[in-house]
N, C-alpha and C. Protein backbone atom coordinates (compact mmCIF):
# COMPACT_ATOMS: atom_id res chain seq x y z
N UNK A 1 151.61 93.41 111.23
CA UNK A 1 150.19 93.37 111.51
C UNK A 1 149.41 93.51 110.21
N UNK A 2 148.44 92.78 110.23
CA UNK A 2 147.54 92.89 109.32
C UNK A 2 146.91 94.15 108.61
N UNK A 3 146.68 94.13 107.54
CA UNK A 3 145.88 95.40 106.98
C UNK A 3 144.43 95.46 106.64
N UNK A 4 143.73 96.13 107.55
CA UNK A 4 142.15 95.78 107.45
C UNK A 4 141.59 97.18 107.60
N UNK A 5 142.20 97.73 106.92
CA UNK A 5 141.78 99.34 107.05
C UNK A 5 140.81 99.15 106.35
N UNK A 6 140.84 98.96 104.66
CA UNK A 6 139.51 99.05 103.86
C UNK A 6 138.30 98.52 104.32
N UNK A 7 138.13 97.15 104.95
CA UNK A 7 137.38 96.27 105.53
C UNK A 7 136.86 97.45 106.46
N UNK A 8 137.41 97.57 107.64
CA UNK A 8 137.05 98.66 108.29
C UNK A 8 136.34 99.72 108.03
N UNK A 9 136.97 100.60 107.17
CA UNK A 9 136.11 101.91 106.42
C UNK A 9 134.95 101.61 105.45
N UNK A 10 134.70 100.40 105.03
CA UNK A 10 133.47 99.82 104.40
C UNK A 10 132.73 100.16 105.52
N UNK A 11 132.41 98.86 106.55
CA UNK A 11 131.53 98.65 107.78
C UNK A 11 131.41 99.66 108.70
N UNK A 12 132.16 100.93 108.82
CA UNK A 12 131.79 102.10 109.33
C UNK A 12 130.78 102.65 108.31
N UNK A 13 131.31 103.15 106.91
CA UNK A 13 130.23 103.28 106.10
C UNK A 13 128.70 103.00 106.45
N UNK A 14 128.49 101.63 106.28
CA UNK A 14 127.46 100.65 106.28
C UNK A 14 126.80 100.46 107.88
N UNK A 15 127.50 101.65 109.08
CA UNK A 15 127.15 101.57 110.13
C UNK A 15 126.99 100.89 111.12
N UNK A 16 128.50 100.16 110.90
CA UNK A 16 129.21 99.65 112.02
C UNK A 16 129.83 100.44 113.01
N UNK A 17 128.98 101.09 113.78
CA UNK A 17 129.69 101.89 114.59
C UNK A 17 128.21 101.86 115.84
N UNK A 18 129.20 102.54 116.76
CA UNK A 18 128.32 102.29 118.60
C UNK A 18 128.57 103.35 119.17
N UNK A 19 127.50 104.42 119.71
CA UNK A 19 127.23 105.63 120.57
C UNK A 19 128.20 105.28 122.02
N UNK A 20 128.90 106.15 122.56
CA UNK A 20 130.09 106.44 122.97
C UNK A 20 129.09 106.54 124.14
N UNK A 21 128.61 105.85 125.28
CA UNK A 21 127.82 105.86 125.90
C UNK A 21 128.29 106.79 127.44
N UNK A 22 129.29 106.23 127.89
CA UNK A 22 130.03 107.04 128.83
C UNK A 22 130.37 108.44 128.34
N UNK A 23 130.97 108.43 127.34
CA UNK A 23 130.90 109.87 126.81
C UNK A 23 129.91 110.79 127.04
N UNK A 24 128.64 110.03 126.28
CA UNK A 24 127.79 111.23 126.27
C UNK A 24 127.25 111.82 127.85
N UNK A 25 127.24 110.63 128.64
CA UNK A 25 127.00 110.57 129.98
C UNK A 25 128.00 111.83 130.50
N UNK A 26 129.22 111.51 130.69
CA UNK A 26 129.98 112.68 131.53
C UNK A 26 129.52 113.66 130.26
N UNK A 27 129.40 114.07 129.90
CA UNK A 27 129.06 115.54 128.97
C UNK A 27 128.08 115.92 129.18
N UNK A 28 126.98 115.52 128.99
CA UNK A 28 125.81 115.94 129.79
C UNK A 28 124.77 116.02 130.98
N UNK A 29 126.19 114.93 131.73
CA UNK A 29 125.79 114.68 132.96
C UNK A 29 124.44 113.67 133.53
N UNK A 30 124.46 113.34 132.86
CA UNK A 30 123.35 112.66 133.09
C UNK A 30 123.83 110.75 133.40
N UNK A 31 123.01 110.42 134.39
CA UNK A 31 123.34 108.51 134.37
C UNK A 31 123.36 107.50 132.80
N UNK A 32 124.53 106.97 132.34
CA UNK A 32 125.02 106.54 131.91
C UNK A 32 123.62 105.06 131.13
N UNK A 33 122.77 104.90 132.37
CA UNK A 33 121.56 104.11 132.19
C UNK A 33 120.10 105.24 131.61
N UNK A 34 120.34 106.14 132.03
CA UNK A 34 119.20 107.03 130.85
C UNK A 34 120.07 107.77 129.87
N UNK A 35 121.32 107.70 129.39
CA UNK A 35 121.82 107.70 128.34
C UNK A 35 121.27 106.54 127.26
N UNK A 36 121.42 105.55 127.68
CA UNK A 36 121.30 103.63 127.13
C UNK A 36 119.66 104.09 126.94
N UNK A 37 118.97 104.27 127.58
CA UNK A 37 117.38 104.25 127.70
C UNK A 37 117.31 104.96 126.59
N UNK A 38 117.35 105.78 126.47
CA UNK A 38 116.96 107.09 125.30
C UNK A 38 117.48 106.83 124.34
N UNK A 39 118.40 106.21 123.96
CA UNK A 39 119.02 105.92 122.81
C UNK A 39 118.59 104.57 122.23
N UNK A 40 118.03 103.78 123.25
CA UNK A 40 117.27 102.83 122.35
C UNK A 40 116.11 103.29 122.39
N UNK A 41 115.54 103.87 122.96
CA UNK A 41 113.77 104.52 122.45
C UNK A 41 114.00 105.31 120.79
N UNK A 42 115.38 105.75 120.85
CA UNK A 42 115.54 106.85 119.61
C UNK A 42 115.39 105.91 118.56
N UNK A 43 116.18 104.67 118.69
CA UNK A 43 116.43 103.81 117.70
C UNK A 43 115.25 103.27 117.65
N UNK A 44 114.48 102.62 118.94
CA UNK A 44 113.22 101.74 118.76
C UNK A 44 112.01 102.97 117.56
N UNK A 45 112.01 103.69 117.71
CA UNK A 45 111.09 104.71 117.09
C UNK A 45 111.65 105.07 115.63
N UNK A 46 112.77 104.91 115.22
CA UNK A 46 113.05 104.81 113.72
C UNK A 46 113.96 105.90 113.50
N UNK A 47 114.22 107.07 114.95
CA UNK A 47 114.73 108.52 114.55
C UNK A 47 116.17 108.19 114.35
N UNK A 48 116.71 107.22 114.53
CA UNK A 48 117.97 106.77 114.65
C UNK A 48 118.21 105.82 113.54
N UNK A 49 118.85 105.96 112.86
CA UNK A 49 118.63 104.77 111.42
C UNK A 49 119.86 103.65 111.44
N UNK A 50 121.35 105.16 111.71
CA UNK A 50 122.17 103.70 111.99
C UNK A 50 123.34 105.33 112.93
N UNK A 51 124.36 104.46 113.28
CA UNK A 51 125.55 105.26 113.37
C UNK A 51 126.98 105.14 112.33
N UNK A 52 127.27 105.82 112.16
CA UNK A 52 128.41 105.76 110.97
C UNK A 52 129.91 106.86 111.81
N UNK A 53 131.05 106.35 111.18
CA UNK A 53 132.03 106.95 111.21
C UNK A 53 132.12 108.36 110.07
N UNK A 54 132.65 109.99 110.47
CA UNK A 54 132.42 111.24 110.17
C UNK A 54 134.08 110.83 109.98
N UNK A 55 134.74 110.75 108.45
CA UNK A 55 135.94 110.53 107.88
C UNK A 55 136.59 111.59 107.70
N UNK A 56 137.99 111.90 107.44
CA UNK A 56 139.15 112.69 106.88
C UNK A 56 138.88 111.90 105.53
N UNK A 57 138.63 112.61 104.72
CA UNK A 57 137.77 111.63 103.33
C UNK A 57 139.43 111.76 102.59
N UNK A 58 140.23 112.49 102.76
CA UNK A 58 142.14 112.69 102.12
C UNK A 58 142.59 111.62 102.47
N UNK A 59 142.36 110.91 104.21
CA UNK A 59 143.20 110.01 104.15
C UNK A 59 142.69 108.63 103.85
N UNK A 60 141.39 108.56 103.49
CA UNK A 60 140.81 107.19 102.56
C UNK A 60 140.63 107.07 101.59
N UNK A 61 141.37 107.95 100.70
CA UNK A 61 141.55 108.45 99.51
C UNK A 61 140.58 108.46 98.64
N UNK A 62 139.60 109.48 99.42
CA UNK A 62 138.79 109.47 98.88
C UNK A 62 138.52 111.00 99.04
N UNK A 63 139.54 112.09 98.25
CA UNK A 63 139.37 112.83 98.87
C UNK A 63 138.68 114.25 97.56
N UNK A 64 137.88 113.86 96.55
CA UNK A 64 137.92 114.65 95.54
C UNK A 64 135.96 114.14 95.36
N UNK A 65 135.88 115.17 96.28
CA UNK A 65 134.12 115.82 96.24
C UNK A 65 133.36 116.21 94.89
N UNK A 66 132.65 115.52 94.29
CA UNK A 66 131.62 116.45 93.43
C UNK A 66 130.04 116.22 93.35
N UNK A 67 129.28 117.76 93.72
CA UNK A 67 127.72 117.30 93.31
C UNK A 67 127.36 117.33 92.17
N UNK A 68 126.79 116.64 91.53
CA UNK A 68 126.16 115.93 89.98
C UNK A 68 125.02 116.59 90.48
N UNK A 69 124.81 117.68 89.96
CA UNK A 69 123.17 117.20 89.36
C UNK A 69 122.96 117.17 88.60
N UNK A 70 121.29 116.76 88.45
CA UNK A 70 121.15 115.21 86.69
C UNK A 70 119.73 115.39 86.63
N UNK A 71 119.40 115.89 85.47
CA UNK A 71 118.05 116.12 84.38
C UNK A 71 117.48 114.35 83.95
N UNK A 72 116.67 114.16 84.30
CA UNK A 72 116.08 113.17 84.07
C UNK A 72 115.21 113.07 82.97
N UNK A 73 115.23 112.54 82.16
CA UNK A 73 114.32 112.27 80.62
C UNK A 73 112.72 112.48 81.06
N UNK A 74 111.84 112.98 80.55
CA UNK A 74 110.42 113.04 81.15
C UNK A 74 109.84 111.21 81.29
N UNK A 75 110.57 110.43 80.91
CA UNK A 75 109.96 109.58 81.01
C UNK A 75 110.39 108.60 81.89
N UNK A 76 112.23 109.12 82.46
CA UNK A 76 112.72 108.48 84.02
C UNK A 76 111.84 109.42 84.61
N UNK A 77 111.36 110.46 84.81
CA UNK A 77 111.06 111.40 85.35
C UNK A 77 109.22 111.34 86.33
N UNK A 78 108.51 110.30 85.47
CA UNK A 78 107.50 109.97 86.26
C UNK A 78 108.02 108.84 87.08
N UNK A 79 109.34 108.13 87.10
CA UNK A 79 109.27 107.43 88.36
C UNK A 79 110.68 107.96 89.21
N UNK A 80 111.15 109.01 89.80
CA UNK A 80 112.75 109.30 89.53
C UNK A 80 113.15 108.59 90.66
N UNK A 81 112.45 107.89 91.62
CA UNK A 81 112.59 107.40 93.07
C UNK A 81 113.61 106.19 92.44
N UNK A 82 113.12 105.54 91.03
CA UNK A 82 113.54 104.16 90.94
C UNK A 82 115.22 104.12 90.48
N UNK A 83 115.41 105.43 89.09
CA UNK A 83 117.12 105.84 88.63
C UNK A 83 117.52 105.94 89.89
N UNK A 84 117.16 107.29 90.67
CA UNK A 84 117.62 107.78 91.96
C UNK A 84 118.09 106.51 93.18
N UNK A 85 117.52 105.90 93.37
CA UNK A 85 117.73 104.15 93.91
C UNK A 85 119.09 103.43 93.38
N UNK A 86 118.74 103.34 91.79
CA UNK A 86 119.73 102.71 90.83
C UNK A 86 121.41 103.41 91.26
N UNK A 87 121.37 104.85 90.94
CA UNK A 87 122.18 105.53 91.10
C UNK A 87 123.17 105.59 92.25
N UNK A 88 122.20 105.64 93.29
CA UNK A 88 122.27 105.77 94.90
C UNK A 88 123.12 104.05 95.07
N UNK A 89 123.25 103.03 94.47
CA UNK A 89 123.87 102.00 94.83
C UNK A 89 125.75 101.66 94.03
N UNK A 90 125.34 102.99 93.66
CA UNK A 90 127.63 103.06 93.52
C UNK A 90 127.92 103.12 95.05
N UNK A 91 129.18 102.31 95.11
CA UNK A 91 129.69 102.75 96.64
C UNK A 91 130.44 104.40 96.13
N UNK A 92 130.61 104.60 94.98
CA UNK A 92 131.14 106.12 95.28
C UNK A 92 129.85 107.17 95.87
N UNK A 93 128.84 106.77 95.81
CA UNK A 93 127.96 107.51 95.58
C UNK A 93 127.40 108.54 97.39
N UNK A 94 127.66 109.38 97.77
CA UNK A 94 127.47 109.38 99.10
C UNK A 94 126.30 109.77 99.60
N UNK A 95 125.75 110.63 98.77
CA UNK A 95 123.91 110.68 99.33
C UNK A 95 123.49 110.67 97.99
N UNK A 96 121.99 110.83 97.84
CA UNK A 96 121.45 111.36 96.67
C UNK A 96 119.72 111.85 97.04
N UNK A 97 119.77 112.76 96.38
CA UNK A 97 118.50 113.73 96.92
C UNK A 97 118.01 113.80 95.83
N UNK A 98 116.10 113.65 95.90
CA UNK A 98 115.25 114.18 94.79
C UNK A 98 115.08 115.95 94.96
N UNK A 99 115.10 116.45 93.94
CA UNK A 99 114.88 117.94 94.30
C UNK A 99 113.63 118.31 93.36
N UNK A 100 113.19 119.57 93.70
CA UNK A 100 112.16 120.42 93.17
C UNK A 100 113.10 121.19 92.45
N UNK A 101 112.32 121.74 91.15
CA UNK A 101 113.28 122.80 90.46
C UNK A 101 113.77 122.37 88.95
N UNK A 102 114.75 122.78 88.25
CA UNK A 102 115.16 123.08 86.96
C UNK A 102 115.74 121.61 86.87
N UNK A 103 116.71 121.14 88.13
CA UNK A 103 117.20 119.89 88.51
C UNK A 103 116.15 118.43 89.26
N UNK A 104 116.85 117.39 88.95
CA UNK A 104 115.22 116.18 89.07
C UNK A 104 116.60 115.37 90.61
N UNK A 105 117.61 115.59 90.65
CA UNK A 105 118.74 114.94 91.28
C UNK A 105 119.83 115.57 91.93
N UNK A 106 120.12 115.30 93.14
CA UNK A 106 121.59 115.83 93.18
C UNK A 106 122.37 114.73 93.93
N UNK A 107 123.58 114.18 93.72
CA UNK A 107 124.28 113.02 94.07
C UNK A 107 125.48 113.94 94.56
N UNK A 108 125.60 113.26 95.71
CA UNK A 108 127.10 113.73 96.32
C UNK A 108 128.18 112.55 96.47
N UNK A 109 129.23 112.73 95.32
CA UNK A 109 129.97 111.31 95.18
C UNK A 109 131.42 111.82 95.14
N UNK A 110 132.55 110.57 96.16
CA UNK A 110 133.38 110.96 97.00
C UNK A 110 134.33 109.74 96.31
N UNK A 111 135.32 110.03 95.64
CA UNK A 111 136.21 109.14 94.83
C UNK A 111 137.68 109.53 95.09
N UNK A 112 138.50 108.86 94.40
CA UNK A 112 140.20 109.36 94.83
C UNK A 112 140.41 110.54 94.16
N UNK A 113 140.08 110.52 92.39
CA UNK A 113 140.33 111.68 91.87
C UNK A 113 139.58 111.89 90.66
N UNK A 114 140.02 113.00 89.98
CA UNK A 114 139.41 113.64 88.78
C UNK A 114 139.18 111.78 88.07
N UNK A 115 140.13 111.18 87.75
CA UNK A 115 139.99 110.03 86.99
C UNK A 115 138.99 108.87 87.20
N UNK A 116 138.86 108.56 88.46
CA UNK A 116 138.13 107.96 88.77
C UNK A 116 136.58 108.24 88.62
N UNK A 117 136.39 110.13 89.16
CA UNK A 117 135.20 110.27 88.88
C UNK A 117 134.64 110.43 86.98
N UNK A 118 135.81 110.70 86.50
CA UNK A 118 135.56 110.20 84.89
C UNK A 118 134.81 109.11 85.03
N UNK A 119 135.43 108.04 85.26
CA UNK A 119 134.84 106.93 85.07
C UNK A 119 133.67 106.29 85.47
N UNK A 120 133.15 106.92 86.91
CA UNK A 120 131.98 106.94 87.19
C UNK A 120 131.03 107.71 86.07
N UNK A 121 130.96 108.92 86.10
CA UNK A 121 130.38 109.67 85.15
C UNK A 121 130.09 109.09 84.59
N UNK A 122 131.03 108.71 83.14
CA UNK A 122 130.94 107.80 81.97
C UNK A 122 129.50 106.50 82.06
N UNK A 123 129.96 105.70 83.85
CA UNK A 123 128.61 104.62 83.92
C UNK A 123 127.79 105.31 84.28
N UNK A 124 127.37 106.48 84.87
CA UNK A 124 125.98 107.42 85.27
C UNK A 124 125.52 107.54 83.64
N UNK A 125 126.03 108.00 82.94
CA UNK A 125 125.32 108.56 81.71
C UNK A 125 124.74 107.61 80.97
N UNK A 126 125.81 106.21 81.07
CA UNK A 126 124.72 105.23 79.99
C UNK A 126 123.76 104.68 80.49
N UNK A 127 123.31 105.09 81.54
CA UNK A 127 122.14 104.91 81.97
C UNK A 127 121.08 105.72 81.42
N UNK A 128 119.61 105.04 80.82
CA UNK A 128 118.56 105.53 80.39
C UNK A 128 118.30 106.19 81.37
N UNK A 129 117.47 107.56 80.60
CA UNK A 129 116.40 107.80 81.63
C UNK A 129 117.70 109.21 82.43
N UNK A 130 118.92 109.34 81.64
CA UNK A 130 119.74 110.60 82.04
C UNK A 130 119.76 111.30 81.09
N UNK A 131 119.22 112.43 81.38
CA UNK A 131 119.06 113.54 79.98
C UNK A 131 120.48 114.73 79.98
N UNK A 132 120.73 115.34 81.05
CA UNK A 132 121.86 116.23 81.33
C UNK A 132 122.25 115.82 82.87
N UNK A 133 123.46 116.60 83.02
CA UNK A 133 124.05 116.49 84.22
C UNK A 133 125.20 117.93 84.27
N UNK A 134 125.38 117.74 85.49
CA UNK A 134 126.51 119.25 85.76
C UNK A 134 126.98 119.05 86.63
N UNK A 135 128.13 118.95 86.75
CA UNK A 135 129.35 118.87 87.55
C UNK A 135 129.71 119.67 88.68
N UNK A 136 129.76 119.62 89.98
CA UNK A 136 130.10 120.96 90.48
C UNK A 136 131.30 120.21 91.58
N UNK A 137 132.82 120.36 91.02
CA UNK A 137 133.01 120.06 92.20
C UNK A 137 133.76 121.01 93.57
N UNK A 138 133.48 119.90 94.49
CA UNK A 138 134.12 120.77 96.17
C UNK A 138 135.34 121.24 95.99
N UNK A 139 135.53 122.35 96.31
CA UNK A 139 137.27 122.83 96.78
C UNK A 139 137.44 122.12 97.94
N UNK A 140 136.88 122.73 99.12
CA UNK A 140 137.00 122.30 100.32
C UNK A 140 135.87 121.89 101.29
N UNK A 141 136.06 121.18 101.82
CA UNK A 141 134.53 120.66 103.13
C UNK A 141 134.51 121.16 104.33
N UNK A 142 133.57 122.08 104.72
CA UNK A 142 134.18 122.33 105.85
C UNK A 142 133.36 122.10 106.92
N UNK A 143 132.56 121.44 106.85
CA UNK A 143 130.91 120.90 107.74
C UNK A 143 130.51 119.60 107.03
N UNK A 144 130.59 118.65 107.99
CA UNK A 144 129.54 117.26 107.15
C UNK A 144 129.12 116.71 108.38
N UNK A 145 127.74 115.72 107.79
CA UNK A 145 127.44 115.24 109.11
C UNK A 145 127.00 115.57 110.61
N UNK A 146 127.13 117.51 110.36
CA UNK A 146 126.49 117.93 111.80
C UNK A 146 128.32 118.22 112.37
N UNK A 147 129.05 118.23 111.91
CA UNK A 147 130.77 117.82 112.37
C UNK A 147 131.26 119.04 111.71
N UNK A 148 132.15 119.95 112.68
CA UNK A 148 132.61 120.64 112.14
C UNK A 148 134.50 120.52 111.77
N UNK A 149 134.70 120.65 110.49
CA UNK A 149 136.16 119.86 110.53
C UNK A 149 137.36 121.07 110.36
């Protein structure tokens, strides 16, 4: 059989994925048709953006967590929405947040290992408009997504 795992774990990423409709129905008891109703009002109204697959990030080898946060030059710094954007389009990259405070960034980026995230690093920095950065990475995860693992 074919191997389409990666293909797969991309388009979950990117929110290829569908609310478990019967599910939520027997769980909360409720008709299966005001399950469907409410969930497209959620979506029609914007509160719903997409659905995504909540990973064992070890077995997509992607299992070596670190938050960056990153000092922005005063002069990325009057626009940081636009680096922060720039930044935010590594597929390692898994969120990225503007913050208030000492820090202008914090990126949460999810790679195979120490090496790889070298190498990311390395392309974060030659980017203008990065003044410092600090490394912090995860031991362990033990909450993502609202999911307790």
């Amino acid at each position: 059989m074919k191997n389409i795992k990666p293909k797969l774990i991309r388009l979950f990423k990117e929110g290829y994925c569908t609310p478990q409709i019967a599910r939520i129905a027997r769980t909360i008891s409720e008709p299966s048709a005001t399950i469907h109703y409410n969930i497209k009002k959620l979506e029609k109204e914007g509160a719903i953006k997409t659905y995504k697959a909540v990973f064992d990030h070890g077995k997509i080898d992607e299992g070596f967590c670190v938050y960056l946060l990153v000092k922005l030059t005063a002069k990325a710094g009057s626009d940081p929405d636009r680096i922060t954007r720039e930044m935010a389009g590594f597929p390692e990259i898994e969120s990225a947040d503007l913050l208030a405070g000492q820090w202008d960034v914090i990126l949460k980026v999810r790679v195979k290992d120490q090496d790889e995230y070298y190498k990311l690093l390395k392309q974060i920095l030659t980017r203008e408009g990065i003044e410092n950065t600090i490394s912090m990475p995860s031991l362990k995860q033990l909450k993502t997504e609202f999911v307790l693992l």
